[in-house]
Protein backbone atom coordinates (compact mmCIF):
# COMPACT_ATOMS: atom_id res chain seq x y z
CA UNK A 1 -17.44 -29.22 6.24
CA UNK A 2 -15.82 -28.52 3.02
CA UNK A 3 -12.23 -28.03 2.50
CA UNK A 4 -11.86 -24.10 2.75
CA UNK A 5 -9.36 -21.82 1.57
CA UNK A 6 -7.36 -20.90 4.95
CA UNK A 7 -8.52 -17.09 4.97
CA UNK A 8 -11.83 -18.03 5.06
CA UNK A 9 -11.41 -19.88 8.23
CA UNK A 10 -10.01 -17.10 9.70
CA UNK A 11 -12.87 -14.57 8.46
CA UNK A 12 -16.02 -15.21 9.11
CA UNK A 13 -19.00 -13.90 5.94
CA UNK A 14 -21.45 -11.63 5.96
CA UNK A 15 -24.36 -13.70 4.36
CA UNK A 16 -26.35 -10.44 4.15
CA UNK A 17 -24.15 -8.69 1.44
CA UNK A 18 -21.56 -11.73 1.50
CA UNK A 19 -18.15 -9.67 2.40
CA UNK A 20 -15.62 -11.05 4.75
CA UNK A 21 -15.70 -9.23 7.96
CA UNK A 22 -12.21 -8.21 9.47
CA UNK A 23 -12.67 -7.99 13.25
CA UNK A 24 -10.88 -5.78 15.81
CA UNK A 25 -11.95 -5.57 19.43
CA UNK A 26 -11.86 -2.38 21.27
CA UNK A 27 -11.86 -0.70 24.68
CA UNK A 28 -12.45 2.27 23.23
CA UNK A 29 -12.77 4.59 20.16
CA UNK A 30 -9.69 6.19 20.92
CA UNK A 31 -7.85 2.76 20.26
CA UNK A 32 -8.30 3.31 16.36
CA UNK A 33 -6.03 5.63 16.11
CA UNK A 34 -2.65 6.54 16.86
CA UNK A 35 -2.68 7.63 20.61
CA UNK A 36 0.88 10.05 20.18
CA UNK A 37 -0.83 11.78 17.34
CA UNK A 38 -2.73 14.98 19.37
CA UNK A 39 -5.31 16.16 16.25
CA UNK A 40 -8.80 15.53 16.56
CA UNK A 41 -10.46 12.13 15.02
CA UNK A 42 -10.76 13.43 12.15
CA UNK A 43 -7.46 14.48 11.35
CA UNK A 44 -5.44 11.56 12.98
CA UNK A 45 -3.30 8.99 12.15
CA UNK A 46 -4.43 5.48 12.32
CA UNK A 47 -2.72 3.55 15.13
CA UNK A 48 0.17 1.60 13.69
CA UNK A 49 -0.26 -1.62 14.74
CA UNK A 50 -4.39 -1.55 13.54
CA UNK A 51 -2.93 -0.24 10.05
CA UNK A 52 -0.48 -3.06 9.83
CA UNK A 53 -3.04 -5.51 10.88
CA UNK A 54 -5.67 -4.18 8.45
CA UNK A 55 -3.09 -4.23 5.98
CA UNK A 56 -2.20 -8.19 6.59
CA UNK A 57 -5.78 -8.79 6.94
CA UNK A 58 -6.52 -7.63 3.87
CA UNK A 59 -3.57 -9.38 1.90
CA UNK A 60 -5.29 -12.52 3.45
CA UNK A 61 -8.19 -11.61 1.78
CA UNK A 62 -7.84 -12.12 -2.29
CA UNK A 63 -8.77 -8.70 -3.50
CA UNK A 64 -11.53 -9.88 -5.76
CA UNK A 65 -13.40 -10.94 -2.31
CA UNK A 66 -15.03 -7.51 -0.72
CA UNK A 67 -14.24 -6.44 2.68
CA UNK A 68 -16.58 -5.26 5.60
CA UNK A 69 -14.59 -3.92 8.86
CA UNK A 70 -16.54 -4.50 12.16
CA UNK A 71 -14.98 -2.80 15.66
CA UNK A 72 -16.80 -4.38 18.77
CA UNK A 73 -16.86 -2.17 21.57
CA UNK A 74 -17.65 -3.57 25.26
CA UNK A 75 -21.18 -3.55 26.31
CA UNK A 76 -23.15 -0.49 26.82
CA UNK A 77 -20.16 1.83 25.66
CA UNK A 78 -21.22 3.11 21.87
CA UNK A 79 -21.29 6.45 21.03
CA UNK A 80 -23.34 6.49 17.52
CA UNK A 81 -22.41 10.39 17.12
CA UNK A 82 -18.83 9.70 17.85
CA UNK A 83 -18.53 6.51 15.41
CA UNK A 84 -19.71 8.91 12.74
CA UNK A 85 -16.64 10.62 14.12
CA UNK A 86 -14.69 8.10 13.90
CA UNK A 87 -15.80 6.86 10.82
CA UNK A 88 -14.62 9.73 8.88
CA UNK A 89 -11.53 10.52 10.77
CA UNK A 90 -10.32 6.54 9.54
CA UNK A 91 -11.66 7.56 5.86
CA UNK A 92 -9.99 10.67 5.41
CA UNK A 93 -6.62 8.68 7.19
CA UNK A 94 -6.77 5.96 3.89
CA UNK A 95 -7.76 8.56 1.66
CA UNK A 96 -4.41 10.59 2.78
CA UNK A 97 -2.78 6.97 2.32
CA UNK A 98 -3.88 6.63 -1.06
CA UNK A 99 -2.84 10.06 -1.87
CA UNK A 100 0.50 9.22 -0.63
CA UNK A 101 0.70 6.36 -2.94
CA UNK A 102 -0.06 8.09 -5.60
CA UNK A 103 2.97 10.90 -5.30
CA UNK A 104 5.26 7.94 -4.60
CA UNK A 105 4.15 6.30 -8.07
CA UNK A 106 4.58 9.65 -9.68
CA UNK A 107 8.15 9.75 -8.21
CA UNK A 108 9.09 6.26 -9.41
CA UNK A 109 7.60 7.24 -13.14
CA UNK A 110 9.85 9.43 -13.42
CA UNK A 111 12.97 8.08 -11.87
CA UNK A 112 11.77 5.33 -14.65
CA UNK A 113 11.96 7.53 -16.99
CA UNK A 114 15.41 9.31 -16.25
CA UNK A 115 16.67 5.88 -15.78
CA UNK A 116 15.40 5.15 -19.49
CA UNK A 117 16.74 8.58 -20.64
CA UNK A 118 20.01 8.13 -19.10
CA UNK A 119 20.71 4.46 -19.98
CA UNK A 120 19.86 5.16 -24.02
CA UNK A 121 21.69 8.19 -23.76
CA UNK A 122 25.12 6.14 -22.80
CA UNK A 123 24.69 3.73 -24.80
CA UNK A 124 24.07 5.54 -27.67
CA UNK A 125 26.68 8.15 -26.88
CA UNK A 126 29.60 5.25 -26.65
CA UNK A 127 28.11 3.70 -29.88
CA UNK A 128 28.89 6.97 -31.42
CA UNK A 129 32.03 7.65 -30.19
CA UNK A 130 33.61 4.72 -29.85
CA UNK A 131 34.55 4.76 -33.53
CA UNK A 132 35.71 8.78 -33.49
CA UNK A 133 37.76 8.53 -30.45
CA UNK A 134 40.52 6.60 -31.56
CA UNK A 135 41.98 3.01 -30.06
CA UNK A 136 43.54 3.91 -26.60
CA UNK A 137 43.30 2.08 -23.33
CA UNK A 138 41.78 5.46 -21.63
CA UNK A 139 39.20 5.76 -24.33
CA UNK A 140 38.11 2.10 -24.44
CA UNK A 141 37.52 1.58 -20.92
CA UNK A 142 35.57 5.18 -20.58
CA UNK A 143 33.38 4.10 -23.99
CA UNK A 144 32.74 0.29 -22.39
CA UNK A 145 31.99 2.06 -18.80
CA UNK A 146 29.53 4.34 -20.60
CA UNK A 147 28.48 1.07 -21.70
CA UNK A 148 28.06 -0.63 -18.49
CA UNK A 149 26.88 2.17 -17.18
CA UNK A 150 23.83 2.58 -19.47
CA UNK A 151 22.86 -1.25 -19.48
CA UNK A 152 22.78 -0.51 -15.44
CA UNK A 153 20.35 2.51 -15.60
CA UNK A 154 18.29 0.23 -17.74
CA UNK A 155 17.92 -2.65 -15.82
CA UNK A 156 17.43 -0.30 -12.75
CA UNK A 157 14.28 0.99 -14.64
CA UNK A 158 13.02 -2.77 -15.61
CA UNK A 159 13.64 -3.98 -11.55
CA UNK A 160 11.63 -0.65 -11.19
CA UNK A 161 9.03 -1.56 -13.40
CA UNK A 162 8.46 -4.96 -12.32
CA UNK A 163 9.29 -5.13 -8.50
CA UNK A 164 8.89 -1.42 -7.38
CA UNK A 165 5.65 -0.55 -9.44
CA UNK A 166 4.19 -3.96 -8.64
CA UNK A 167 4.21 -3.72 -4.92
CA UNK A 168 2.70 0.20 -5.08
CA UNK A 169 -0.07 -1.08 -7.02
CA UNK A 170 -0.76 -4.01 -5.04
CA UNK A 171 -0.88 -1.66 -2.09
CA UNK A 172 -2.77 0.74 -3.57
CA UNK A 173 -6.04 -1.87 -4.42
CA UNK A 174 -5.30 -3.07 -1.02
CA UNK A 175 -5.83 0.54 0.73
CA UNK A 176 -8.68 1.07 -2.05
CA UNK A 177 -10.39 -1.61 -0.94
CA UNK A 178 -10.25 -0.82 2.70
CA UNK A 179 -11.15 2.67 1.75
CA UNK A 180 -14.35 1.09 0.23
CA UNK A 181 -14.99 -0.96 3.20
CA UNK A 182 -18.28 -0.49 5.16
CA UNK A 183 -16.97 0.40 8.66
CA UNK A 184 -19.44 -1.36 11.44
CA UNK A 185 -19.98 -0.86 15.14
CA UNK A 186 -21.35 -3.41 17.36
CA UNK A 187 -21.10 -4.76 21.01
CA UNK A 188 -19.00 -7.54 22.14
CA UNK A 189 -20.95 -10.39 23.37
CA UNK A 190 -21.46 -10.42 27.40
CA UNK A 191 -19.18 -13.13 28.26
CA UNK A 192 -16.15 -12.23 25.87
């Protein structure tokens, strides 16, 4: 056997349409979602600890590698008019993820933004003013905090940039892509 990257001895291939297949076992339909959250399928939350598997499942997965979800019900016990169900119910919960996402990126634009505004703004204002105020202890520790202050809001808006925005994105593809996913139904062998 060749020496594998270690997700892909963890997830097996679909040689068919070649995605990697994440896995979850069932006793039921129900156990997809979350089983405090009373709305229909189609309206309900996922369950929390399938999301946060799916989630580390698909950071497993390198996100140029396609994903195909399978849930494996016990024998005799589909419902194809309820998977269709179901199937839309876990769409429209990652579609109300991603839309999520997106209001939280919005948010951190601007907070990047007034973080930009506000930085410039005190820096510029104690660059002006440090020369019309006069030479007084009061003055030059208000013009250097203005100073401080600004280079702060700045680097708050680069950590922003680079940490914050970094890990929305990265979560975004990653619910994209399980958004994407084709969701499959099958049986569980007989003796598992």
């Amino acid at each position: 056997m060749q020496n594998q990257p270690g997700f892909q001895q963890v997830y097996s291939q679909n040689r068919a349409n070649g995605r990697y297949v994440i896995e979850i076992a069932l006793d039921q339909y129900s156990d997809i979602f979350n089983e405090w959250d009373p709305a229909p399928f189609k309206r309900r939350d996922l369950d929390p600890y399938l999301q946060q598997y799916l989630e580390e499942s698909s950071d497993e997965i390198p996100l140029r590698y396609p994903l195909e979800i399978c849930f494996q019900l016990p024998q005799k016990s589909r419902d194809r008019p309820l998977e269709k169900t179901v199937c839309d119910g876990f769409q429209n919960c990652l579609a109300f993820r991603l839309y999520l996402l997106s209001q939280e990126q919005q948010r951190l634009n601007r907070c990047v933004l007034l973080f930009v505004l506000a930085g410039f703004s005190l820096i510029g204002s104690a660059t002006l003013f440090r020369d019309r105020l006069g030479e007084t202890i009061l003055i030059s520790t208000l013009v250097e905090g203005a100073v401080v202050s600004g280079w702060v809001f700045l680097w708050e808006a680069v950590s922003l940039i680079i940490f914050k925005k970094r890990e929305l994105r990265h979560r975004y593809r990653s619910y994209q892509r399980l958004q994407q996913a084709p969701i499959i139904f099958a049986e569980l062998p007989p003796d598992a």
